[in-house]
PDB file of N, CA and C in Angstrom:
ATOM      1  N   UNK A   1      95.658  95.105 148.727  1.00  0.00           N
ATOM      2  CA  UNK A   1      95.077  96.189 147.948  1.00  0.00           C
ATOM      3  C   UNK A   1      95.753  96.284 146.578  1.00  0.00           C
ATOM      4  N   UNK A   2      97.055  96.137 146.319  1.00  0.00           N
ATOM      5  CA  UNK A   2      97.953  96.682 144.841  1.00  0.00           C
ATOM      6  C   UNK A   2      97.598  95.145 143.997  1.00  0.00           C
ATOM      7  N   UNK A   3      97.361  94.090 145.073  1.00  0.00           N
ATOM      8  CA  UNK A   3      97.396  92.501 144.302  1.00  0.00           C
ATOM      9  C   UNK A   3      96.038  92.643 143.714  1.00  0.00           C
ATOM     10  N   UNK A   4      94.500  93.128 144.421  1.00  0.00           N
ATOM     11  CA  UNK A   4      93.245  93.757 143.740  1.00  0.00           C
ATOM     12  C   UNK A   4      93.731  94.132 143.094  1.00  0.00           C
ATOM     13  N   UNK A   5      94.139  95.726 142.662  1.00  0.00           N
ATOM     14  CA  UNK A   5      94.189  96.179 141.450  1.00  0.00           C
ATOM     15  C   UNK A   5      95.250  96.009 140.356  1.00  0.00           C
ATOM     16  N   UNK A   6      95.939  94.998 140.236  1.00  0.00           N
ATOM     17  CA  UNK A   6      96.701  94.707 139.577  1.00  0.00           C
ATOM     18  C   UNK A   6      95.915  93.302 138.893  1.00  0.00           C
ATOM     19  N   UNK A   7      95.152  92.659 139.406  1.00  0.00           N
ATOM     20  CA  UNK A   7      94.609  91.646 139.306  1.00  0.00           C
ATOM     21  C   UNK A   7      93.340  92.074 138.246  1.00  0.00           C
ATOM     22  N   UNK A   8      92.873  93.336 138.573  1.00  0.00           N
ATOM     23  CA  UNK A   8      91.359  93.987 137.405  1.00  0.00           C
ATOM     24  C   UNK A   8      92.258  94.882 136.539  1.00  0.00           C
ATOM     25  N   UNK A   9      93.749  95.290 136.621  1.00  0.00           N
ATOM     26  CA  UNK A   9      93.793  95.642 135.788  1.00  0.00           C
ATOM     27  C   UNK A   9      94.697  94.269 134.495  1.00  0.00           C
ATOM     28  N   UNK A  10      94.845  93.012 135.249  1.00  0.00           N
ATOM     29  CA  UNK A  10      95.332  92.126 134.308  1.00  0.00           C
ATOM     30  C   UNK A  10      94.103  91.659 133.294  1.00  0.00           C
ATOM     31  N   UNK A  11      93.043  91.465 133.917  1.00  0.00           N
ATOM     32  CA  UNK A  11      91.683  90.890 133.073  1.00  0.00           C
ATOM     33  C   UNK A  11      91.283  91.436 131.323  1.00  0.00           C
ATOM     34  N   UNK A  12      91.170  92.742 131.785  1.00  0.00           N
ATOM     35  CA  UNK A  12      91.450  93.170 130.199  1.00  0.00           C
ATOM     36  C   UNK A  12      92.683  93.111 129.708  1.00  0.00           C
ATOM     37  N   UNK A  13      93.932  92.852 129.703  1.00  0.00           N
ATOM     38  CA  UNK A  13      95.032  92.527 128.834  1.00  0.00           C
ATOM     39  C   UNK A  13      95.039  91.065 128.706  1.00  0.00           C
ATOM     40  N   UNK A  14      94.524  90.237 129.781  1.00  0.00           N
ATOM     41  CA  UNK A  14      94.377  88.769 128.993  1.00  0.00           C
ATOM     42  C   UNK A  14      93.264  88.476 128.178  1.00  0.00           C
ATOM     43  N   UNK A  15      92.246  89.678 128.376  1.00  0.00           N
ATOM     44  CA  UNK A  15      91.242  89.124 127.381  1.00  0.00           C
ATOM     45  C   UNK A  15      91.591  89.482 126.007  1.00  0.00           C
ATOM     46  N   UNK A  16      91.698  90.555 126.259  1.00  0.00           N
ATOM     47  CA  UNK A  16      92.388  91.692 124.633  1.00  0.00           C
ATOM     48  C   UNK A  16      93.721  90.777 124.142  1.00  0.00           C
ATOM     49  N   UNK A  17      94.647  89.855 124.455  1.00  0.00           N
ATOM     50  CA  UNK A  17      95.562  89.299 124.092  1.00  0.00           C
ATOM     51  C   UNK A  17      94.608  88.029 123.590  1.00  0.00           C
ATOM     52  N   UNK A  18      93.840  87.455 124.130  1.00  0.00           N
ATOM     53  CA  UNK A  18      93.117  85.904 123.967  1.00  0.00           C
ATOM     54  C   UNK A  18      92.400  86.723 122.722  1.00  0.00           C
ATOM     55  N   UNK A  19      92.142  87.808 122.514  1.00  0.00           N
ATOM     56  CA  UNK A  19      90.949  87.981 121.262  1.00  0.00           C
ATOM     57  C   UNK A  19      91.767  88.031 120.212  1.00  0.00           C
ATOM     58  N   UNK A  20      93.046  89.035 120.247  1.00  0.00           N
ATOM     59  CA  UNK A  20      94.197  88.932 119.188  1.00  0.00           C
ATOM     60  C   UNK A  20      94.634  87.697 118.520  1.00  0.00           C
ATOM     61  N   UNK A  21      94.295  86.996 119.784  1.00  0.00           N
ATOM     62  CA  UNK A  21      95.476  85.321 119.031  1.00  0.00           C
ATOM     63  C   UNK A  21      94.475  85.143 118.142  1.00  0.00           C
ATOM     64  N   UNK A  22      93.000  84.561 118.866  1.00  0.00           N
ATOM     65  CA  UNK A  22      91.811  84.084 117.937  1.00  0.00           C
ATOM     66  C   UNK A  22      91.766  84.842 116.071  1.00  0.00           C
ATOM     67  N   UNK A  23      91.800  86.126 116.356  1.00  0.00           N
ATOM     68  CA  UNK A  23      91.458  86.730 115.765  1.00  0.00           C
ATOM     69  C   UNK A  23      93.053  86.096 114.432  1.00  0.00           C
ATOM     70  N   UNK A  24      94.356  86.040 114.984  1.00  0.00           N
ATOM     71  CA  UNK A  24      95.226  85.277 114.369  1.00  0.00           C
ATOM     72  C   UNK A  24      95.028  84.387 113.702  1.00  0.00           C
ATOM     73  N   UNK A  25      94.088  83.337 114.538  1.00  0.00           N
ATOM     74  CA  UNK A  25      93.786  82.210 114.081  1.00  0.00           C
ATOM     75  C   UNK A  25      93.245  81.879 112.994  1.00  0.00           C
ATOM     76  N   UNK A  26      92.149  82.616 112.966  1.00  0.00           N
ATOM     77  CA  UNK A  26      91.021  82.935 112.188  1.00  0.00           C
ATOM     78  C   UNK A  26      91.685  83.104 110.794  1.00  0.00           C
ATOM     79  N   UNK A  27      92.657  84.290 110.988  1.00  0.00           N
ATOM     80  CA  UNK A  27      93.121  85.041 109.683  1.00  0.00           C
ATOM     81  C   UNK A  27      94.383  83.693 108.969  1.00  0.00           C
ATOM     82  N   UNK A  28      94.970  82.998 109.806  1.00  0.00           N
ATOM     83  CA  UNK A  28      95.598  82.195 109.395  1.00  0.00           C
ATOM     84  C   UNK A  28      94.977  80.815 108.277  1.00  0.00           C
ATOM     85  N   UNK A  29      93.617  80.406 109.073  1.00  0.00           N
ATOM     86  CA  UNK A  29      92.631  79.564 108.672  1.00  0.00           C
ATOM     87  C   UNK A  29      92.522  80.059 107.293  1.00  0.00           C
ATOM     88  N   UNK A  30      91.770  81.666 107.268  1.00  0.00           N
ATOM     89  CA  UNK A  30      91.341  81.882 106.216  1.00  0.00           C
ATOM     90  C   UNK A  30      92.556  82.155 104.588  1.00  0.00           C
ATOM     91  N   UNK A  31      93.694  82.368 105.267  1.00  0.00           N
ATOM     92  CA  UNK A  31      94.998  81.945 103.959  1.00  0.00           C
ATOM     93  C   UNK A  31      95.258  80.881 103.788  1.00  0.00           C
ATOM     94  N   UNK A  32      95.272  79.868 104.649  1.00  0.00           N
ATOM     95  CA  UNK A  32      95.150  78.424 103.872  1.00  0.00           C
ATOM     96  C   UNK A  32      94.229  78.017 103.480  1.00  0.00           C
ATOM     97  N   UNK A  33      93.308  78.437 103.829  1.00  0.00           N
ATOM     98  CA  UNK A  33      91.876  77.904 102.425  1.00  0.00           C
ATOM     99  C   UNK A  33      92.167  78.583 101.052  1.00  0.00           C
ATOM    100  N   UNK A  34      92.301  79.944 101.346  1.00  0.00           N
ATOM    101  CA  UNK A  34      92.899  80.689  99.900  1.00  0.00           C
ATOM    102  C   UNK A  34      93.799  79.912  98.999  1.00  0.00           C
ATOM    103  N   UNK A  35      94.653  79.755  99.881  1.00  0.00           N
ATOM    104  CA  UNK A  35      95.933  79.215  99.115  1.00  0.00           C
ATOM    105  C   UNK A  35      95.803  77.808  98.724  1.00  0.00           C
ATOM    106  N   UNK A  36      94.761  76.801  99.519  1.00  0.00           N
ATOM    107  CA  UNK A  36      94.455  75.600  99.025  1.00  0.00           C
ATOM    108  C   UNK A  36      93.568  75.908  97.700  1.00  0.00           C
ATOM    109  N   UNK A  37      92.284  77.124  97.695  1.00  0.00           N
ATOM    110  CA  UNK A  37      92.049  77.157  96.414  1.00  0.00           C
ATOM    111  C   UNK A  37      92.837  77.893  95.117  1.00  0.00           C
ATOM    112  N   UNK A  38      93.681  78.713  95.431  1.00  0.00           N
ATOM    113  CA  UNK A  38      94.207  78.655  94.569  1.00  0.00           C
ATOM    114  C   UNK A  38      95.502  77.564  93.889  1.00  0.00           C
ATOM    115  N   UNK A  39      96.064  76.172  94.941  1.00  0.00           N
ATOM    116  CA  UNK A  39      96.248  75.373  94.599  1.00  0.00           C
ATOM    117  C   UNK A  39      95.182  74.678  93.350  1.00  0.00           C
ATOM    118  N   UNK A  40      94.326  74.668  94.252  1.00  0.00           N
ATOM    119  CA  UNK A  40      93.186  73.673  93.370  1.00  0.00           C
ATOM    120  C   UNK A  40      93.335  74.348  91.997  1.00  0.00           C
ATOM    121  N   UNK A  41      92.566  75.835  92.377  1.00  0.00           N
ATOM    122  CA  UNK A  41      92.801  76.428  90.686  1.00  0.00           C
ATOM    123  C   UNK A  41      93.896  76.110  89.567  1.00  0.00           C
ATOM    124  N   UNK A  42      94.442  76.436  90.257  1.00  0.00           N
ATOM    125  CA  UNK A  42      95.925  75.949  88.849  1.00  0.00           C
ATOM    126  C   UNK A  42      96.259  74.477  88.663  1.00  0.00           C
ATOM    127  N   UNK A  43      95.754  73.261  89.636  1.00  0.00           N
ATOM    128  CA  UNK A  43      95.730  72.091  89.148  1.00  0.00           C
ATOM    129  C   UNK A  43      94.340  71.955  88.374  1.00  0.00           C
ATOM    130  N   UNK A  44      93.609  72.401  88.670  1.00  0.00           N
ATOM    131  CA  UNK A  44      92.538  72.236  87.328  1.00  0.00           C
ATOM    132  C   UNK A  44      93.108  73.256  86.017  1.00  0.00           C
ATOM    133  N   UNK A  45      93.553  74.259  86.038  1.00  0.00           N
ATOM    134  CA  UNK A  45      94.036  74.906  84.707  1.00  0.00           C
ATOM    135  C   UNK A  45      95.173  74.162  84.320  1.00  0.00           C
ATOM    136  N   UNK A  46      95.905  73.375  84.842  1.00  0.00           N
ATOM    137  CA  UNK A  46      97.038  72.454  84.485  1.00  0.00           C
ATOM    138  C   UNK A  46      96.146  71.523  83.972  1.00  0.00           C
ATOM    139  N   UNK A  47      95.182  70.896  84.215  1.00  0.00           N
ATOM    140  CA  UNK A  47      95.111  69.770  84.074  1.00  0.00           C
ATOM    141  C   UNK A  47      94.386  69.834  82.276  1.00  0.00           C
ATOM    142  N   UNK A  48      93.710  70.995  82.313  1.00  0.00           N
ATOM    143  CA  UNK A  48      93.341  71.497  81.253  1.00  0.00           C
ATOM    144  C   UNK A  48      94.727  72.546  79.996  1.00  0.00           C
ATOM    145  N   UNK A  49      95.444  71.947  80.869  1.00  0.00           N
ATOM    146  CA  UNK A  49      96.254  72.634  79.942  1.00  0.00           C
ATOM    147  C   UNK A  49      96.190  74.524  79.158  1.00  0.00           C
ATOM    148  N   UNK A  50      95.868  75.131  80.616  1.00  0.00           N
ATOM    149  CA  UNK A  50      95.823  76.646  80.235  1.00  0.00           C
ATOM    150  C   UNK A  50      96.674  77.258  80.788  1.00  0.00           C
ATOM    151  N   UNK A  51      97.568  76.340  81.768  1.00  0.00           N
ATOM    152  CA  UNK A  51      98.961  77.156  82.365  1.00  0.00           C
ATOM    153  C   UNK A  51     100.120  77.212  81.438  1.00  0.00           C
ATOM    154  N   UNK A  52     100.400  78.462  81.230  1.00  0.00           N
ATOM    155  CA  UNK A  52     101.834  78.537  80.663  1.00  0.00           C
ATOM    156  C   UNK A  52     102.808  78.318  81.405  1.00  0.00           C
ATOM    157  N   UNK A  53     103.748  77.292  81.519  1.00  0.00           N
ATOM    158  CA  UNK A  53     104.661  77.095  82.509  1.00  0.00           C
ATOM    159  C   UNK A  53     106.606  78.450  82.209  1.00  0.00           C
ATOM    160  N   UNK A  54     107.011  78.650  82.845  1.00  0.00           N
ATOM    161  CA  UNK A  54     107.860  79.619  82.336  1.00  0.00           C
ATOM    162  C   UNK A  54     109.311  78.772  82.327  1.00  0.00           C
ATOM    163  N   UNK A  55     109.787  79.258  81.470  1.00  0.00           N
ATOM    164  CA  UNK A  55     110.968  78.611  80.696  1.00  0.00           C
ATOM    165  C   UNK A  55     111.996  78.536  81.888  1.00  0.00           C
ATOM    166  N   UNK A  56     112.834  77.830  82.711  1.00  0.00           N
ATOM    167  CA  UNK A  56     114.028  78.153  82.822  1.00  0.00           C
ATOM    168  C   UNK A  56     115.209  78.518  82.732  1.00  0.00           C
TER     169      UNK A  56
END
């Protein structure tokens, strides 16, 4: 009987944990695309010569 309800009450915390990670995932995916375009961006403004580089 406690192994039943310990068992329906595990189902929603592994699902709600499996949606969190995804949902991680997702958000991780979507900062390295960012950050690859804003790579890209500033090698095309470099390449064009509109970056001011800062003095050391």
């Amino acid at each position: 009987m406690i192994i039943e309800i310990l068992a329906i009450l595990a189902i929603p915390a592994i699902a709600s944990t499996a949606f969190l990670l995804g949902q991680k995932s997702v958000e991780s995916r979507e900062n390295a695309a960012y950050r690859a375009g804003l790579q890209d961006g500033y090698e095309e403004a470099a390449r064009e010569n509109k970056v001011v580089r800062m003095a050391r």
